[in-house]
Protein backbone atom coordinates (compact mmCIF):
# COMPACT_ATOMS: atom_id res chain seq x y z
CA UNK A 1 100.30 139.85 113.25
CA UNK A 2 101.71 137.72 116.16
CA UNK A 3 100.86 134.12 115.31
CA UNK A 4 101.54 130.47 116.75
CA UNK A 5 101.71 127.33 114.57
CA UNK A 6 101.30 124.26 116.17
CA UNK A 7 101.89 120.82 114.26
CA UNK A 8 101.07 117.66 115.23
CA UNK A 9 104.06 116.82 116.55
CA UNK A 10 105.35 113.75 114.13
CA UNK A 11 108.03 115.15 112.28
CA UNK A 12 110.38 118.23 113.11
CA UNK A 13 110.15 121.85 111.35
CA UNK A 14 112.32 122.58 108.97
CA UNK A 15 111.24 119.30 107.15
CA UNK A 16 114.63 118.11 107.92
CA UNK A 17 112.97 114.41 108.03
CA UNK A 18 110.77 114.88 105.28
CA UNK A 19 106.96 115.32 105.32
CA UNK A 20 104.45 116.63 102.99
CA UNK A 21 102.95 118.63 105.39
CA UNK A 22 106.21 119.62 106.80
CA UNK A 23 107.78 121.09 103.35
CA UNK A 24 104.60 122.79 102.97
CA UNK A 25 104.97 124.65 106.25
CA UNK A 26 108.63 125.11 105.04
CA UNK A 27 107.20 126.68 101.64
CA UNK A 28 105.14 129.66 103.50
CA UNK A 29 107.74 130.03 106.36
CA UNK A 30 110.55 131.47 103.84
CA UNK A 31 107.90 133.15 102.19
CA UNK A 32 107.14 135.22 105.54
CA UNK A 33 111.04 135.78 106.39
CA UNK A 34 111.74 137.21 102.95
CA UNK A 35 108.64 139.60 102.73
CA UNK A 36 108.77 140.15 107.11
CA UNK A 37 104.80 139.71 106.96
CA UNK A 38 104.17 138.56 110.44
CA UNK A 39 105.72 137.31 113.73
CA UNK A 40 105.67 133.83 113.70
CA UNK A 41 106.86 130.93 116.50
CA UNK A 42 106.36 127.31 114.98
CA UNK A 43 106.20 124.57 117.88
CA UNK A 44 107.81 121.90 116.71
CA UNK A 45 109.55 118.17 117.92
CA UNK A 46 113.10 118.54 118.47
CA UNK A 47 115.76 116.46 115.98
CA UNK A 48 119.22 116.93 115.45
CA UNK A 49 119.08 117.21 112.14
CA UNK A 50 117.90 120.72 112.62
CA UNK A 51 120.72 121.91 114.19
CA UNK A 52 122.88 125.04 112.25
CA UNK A 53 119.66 125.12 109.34
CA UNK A 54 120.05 128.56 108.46
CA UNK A 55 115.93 128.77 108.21
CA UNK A 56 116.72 128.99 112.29
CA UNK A 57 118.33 132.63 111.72
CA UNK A 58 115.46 134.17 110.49
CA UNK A 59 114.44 137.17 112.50
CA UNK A 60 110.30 136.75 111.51
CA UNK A 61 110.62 133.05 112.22
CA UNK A 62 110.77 131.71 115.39
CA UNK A 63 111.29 127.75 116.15
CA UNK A 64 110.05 126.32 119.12
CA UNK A 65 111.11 122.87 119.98
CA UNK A 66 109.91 120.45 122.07
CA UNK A 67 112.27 117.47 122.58
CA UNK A 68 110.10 113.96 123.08
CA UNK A 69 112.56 111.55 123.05
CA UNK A 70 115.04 112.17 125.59
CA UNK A 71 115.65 110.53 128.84
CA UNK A 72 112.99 112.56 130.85
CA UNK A 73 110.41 113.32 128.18
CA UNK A 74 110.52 108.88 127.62
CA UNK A 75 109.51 108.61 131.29
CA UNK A 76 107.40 111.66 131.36
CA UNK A 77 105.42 109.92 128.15
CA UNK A 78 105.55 106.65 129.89
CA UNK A 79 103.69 107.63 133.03
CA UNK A 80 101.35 110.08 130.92
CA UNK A 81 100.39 106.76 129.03
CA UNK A 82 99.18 105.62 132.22
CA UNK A 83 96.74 108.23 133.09
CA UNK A 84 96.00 108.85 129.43
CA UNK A 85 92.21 108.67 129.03
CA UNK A 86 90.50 106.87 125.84
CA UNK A 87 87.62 110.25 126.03
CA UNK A 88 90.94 112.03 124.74
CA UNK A 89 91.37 113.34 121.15
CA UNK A 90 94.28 111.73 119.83
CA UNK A 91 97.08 109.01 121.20
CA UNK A 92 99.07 109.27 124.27
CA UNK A 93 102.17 110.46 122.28
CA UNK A 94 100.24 113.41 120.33
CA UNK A 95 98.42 114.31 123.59
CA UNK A 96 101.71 114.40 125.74
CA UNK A 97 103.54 116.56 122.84
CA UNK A 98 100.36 118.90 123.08
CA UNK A 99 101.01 119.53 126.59
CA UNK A 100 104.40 119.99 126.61
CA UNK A 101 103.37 122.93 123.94
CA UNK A 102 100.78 124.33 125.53
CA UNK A 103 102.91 124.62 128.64
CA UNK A 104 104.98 127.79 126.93
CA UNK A 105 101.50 128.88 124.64
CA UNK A 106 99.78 129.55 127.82
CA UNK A 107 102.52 131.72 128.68
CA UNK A 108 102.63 133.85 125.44
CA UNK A 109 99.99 135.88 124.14
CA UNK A 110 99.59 135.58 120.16
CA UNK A 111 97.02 137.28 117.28
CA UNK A 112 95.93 133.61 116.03
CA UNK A 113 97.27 130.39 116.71
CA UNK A 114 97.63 128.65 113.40
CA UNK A 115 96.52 124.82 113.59
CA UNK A 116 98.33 122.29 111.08
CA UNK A 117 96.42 119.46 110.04
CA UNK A 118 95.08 119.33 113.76
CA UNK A 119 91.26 119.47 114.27
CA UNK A 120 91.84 117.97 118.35
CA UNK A 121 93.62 120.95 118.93
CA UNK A 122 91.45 122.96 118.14
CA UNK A 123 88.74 121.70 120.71
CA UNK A 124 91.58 121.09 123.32
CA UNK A 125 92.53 124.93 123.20
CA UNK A 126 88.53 125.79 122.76
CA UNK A 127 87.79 124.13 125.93
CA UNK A 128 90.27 125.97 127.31
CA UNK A 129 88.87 129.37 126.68
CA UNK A 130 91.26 130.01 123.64
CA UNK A 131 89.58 132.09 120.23
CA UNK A 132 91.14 133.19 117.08
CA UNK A 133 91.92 129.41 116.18
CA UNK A 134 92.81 128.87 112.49
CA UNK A 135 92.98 125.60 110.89
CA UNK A 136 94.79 124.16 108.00
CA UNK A 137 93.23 120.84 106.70
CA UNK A 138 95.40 118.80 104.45
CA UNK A 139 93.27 115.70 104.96
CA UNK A 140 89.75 114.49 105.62
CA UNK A 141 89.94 114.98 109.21
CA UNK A 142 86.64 117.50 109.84
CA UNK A 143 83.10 116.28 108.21
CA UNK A 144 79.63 115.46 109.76
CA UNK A 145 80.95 112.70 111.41
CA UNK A 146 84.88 113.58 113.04
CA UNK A 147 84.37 113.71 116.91
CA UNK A 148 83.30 117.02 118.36
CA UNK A 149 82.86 118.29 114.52
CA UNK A 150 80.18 121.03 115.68
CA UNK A 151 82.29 122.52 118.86
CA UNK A 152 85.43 122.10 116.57
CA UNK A 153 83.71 124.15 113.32
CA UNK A 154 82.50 126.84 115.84
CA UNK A 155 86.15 127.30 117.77
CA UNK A 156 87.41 128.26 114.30
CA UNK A 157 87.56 131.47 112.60
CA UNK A 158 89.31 130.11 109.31
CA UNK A 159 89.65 126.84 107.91
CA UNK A 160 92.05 126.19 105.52
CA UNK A 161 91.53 123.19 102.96
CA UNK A 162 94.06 122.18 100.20
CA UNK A 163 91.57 121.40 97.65
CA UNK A 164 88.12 121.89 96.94
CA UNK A 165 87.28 118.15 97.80
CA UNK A 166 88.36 118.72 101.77
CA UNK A 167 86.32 121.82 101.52
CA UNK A 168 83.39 119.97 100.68
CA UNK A 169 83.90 117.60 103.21
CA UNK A 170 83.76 120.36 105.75
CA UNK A 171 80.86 121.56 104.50
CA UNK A 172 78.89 119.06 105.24
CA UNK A 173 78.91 120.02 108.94
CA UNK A 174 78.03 123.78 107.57
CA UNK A 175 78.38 125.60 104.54
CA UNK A 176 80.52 128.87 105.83
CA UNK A 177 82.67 131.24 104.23
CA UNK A 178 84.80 131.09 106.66
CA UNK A 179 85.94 127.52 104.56
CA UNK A 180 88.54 128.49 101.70
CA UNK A 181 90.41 126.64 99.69
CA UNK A 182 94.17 127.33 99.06
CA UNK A 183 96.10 124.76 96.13
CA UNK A 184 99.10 123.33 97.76
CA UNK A 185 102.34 124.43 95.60
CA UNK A 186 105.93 122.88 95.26
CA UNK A 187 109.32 124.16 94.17
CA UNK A 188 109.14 124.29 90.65
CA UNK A 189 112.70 125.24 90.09
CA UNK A 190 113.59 122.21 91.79
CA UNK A 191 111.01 120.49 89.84
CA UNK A 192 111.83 120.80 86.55
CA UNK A 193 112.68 118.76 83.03
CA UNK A 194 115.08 121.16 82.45
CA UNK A 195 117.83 120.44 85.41
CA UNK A 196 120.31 118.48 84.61
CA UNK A 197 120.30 114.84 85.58
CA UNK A 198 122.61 113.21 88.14
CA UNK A 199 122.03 109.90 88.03
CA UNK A 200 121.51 107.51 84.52
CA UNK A 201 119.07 104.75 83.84
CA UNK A 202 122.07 102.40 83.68
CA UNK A 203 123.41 102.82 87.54
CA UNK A 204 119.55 101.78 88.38
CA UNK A 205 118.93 98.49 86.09
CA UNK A 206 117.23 100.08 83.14
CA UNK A 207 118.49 100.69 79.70
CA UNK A 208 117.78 103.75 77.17
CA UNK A 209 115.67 101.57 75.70
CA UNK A 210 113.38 100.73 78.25
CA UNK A 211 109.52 102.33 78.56
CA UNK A 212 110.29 103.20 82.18
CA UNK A 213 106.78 103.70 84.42
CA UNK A 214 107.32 105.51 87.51
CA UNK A 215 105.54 105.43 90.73
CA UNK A 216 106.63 108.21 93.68
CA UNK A 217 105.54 108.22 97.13
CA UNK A 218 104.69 106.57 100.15
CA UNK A 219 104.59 102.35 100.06
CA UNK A 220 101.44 101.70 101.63
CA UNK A 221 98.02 99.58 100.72
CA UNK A 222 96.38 102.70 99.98
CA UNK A 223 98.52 103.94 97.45
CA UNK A 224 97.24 101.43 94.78
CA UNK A 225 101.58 99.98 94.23
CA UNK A 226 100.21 96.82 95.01
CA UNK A 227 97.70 96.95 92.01
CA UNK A 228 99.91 98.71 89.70
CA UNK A 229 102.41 95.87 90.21
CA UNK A 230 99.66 93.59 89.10
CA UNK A 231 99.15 95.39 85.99
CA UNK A 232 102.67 94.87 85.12
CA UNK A 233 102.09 91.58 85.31
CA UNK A 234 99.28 91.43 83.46
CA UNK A 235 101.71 93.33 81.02
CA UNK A 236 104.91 90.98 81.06
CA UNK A 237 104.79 89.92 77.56
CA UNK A 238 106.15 93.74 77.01
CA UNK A 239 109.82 93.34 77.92
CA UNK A 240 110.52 97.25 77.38
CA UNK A 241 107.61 97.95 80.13
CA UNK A 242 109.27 98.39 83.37
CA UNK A 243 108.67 100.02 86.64
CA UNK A 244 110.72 102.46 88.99
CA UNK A 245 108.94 102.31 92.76
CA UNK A 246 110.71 105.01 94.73
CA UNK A 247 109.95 105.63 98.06
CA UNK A 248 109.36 103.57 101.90
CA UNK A 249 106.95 102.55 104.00
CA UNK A 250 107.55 106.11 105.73
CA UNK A 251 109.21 109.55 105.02
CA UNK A 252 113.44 108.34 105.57
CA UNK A 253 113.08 104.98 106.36
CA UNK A 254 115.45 104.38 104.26
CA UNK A 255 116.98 100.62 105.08
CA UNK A 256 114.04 99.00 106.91
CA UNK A 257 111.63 97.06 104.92
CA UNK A 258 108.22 96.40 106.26
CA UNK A 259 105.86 93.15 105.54
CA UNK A 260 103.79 95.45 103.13
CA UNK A 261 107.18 95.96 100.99
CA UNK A 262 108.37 92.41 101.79
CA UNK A 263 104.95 91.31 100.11
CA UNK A 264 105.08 93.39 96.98
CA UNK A 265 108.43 92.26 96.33
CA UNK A 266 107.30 88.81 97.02
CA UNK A 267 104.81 89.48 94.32
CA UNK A 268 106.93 90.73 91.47
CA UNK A 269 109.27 87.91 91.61
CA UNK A 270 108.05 86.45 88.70
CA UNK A 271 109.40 89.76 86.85
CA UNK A 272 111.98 91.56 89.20
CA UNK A 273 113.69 92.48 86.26
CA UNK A 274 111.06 94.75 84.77
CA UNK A 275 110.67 96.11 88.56
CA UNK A 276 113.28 98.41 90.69
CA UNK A 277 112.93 99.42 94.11
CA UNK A 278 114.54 102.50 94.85
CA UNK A 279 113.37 102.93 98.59
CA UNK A 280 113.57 106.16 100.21
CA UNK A 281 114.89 109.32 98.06
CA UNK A 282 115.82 112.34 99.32
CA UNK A 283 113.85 114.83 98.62
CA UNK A 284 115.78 117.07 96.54
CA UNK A 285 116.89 114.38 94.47
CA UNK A 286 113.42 113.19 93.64
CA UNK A 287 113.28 115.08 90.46
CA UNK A 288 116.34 113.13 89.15
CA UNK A 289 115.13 109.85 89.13
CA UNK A 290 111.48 110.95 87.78
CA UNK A 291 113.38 112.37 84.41
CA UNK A 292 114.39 108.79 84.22
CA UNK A 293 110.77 107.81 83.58
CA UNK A 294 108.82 107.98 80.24
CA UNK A 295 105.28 108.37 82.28
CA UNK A 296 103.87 108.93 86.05
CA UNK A 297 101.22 106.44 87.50
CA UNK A 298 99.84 107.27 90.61
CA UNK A 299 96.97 104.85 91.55
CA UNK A 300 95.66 106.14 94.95
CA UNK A 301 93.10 103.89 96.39
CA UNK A 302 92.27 106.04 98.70
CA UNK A 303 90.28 109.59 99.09
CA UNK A 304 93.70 111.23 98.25
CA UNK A 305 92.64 114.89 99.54
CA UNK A 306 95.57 116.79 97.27
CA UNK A 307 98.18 114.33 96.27
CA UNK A 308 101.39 116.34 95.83
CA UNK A 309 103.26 113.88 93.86
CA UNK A 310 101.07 113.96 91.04
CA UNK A 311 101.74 117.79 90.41
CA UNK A 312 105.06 116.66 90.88
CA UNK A 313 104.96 114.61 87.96
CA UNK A 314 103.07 117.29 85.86
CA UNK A 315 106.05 119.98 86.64
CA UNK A 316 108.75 117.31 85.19
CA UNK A 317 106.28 117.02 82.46
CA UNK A 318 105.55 113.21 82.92
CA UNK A 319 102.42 112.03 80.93
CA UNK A 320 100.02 110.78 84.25
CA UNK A 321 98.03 108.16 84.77
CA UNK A 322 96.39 108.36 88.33
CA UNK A 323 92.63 107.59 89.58
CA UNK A 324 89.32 109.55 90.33
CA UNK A 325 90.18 109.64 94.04
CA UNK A 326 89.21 112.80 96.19
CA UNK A 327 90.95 115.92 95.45
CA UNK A 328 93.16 114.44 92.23
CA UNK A 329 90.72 115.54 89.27
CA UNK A 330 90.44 118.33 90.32
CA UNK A 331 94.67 119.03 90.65
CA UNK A 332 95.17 117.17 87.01
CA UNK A 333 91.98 118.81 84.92
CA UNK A 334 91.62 117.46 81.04
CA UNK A 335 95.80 116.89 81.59
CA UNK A 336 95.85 113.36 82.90
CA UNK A 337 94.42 109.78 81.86
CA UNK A 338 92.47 109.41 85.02
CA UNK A 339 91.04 105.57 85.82
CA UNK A 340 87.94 104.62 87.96
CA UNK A 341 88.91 102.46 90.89
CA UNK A 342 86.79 99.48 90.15
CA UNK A 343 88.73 97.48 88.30
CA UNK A 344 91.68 99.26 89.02
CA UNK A 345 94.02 96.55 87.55
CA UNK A 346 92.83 96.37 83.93
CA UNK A 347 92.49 100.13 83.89
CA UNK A 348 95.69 100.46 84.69
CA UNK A 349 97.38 98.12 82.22
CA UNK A 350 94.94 99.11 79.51
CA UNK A 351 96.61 103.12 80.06
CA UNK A 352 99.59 102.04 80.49
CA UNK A 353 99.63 99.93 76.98
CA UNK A 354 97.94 103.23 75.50
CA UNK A 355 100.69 105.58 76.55
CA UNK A 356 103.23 102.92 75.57
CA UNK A 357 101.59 103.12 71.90
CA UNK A 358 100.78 106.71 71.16
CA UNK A 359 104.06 108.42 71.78
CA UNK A 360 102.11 111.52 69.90
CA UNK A 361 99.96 111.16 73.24
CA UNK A 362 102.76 111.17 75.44
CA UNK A 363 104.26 114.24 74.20
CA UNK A 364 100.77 116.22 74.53
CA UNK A 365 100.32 115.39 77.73
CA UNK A 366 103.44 116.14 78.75
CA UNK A 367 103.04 120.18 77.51
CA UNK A 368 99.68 120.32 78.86
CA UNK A 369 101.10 119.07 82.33
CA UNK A 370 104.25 121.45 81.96
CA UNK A 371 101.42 124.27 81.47
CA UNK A 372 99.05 123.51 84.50
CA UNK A 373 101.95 123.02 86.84
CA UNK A 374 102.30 126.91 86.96
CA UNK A 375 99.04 127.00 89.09
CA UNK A 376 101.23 125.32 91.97
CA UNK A 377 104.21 127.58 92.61
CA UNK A 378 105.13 127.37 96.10
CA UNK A 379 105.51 131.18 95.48
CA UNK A 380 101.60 131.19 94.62
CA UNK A 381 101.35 128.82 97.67
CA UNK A 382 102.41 131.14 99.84
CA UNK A 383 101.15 134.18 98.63
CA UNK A 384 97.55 132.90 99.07
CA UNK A 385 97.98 130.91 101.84
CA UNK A 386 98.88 134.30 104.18
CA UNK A 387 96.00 135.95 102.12
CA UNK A 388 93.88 134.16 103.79
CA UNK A 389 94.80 134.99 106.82
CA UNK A 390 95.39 138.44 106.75
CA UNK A 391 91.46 138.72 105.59
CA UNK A 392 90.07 137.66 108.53
């Protein structure tokens, strides 16, 4: 088949600048150019990071770019922020990239056009006369009450959800079995307690000693650091209890702090030496720094509709503690100590102290993690991902 993917336009394809979306897109795109399954051009915002990636010699893969920040796309956006309309879909900036994409897909005549994470698209190209619209839903973003949910389920002939959870959500506009549900996957060569560690708890504060807790992601109030920061408190009588925060406020922000990080910081004073900040990590070094850590917690406050960094911590066969929050029981079945929300902060601290006890514990979960990470091979990923496509 001949298909289009279109992403939002945020971050650039290869996942040069990081993205959980964007590695994902990655994943199935050298999937397609080693098994030459379809014809694929991905639109994508031009960065210079991308330049000389070998994925940009593949013969099946085709990139697209759109460049938004130069000097003439800044004043294009500028006076398209003028006559942007509030009735639109998205912001100015997403609306402007769309055009500047659909300028060359109007041109082009593809099988499907493949929509990433974008529901607006798919009623902007509906209303435009445009059928054999797939979507692939990696959040919460089409339910009973999105904007144009009806005209949007109808445009589609597929909808892809990452987890079960987003597929319910969908179906409470319509049950349809045109909703499936494909298990996001990650590299779990890279991800794995067997490689060979480049970096020692010593160069980052801690000592071998040290019952190192680990949290991995973005820094952001819905992420539950702030409350897991407060169970540390509530646990600094433990001197060996210490925490590892890596990540920023967003993807490679790597140097600027926001007033969210300022505050947390602000926060642990009181016991910055059980706490180090690690701020952004490439991704291919994440895996280092989590075989640092004795155990995962992942406290998402939030509806988390996959959560990739908690199979993450399963594949380097961290014991987890994480919270009954969307699509995460369903990714960490009978593996994981997972916590109710209410009360978040004594949860936490009481599994924490657990964990910290019953090394026993630790070590079971950690096999039974190891085990269940095999369901999330990018390799698996992939492999379903174009199966459902290629059923339609």
């Amino acid at each position: 088949m001949k298909i289009a993917i279109l992403t939002c336009g945020m971050l650039p394809i290869p996942a040069v600048q990081g993205g959980a979306v964007e590695n994902l897109i990655d994943f199935y795109l050298e999937y397609n150019n080693r098994m030459k399954l379809h014809d694929i051009t991905i639109y994508s915002p031009w960065n210079s990071k991308v330049e000389m990636h070998p994925a940009l010699s593949s013969d099946v893969n085709h990139y697209h770019y759109i460049n938004v920040d130069n000097l003439k796309a800044r004043i294009e956006r500028r006076i398209f922020k003028f006559f942007h309309s509030s009735k639109d879909y998205y912001n100015y900036f997403i609306e402007y990239y769309f055009e500047r994409v659909y300028s060359d897909l109007k041109k082009k005549n593809y099988d499907y056009l493949l929509l990433e994470n974008c529901p607006g698209y798919a009623y902007k190209l509906s209303q435009r006369g445009y059928r054999n619209l797939i979507l692939h839903l990696h959040n919460d973003l089409l339910n009973s009450t999105s904007k144009y949910h009806e005209i949007v389920f109808r445009s589609l002939s597929r909808i892809i959800t990452v987890s079960d959870f987003v597929k319910e959500r969908v179906s409470t506009i319509q049950p349809d079995d045109k909703i499936k549900t494909v298990l996001n996957g990650i590299d779990l060569t890279l991800f794995s307690p067997q490689n060979s560690s480049l970096i020692s708890r010593e160069k980052i504060g801690f000592t071998k000693e040290d019952f190192i807790v680990v949290y991995s992601g973005r820094i952001n109030k819905d992420k539950g650091i702030s409350e897991l920061i407060d169970a540390l408190l509530q646990l600094k009588a433990l001197p060996k209890i210490k925490l590892m925060v890596m990540g920023s406020s967003f993807f490679d922000n790597a140097n600027n702090e926001d007033t969210f990080i300022c505050s947390l910081k602000e926060k642990a004073k009181s016991i910055d030496e059980k706490i180090v900040f690690t701020g952004f990590i490439p991704y291919n070094n994440v895996p280092y720094y989590l075989q640092l850590a004795d155990i995962a917690v992942l406290p998402s406050m939030w509806e988390e509709p996959f959560g990739l960094t908690v199979v993450e911590a399963m594949a380097m066969g961290l014991p987890l503690i994480t919270t009954r929050s969307g699509g995460i029981p369903e990714i960490c079945k009978g593996i994981a100590t997972i916590v109710e929300k209410s009360n978040i902060v004594n949860n936490l601290s009481i599994a924490i102290l657990d964990l910290y006890k019953h090394p026993e514990k630790r070590q079971q979960m950690s096999n039974a993690g190891l085990e269940r990470a095999k369901l999330f091979d990018k390799e698996k990923y992939a492999k379903d991902y174009f199966a459902a496509i290629e059923d339609l």
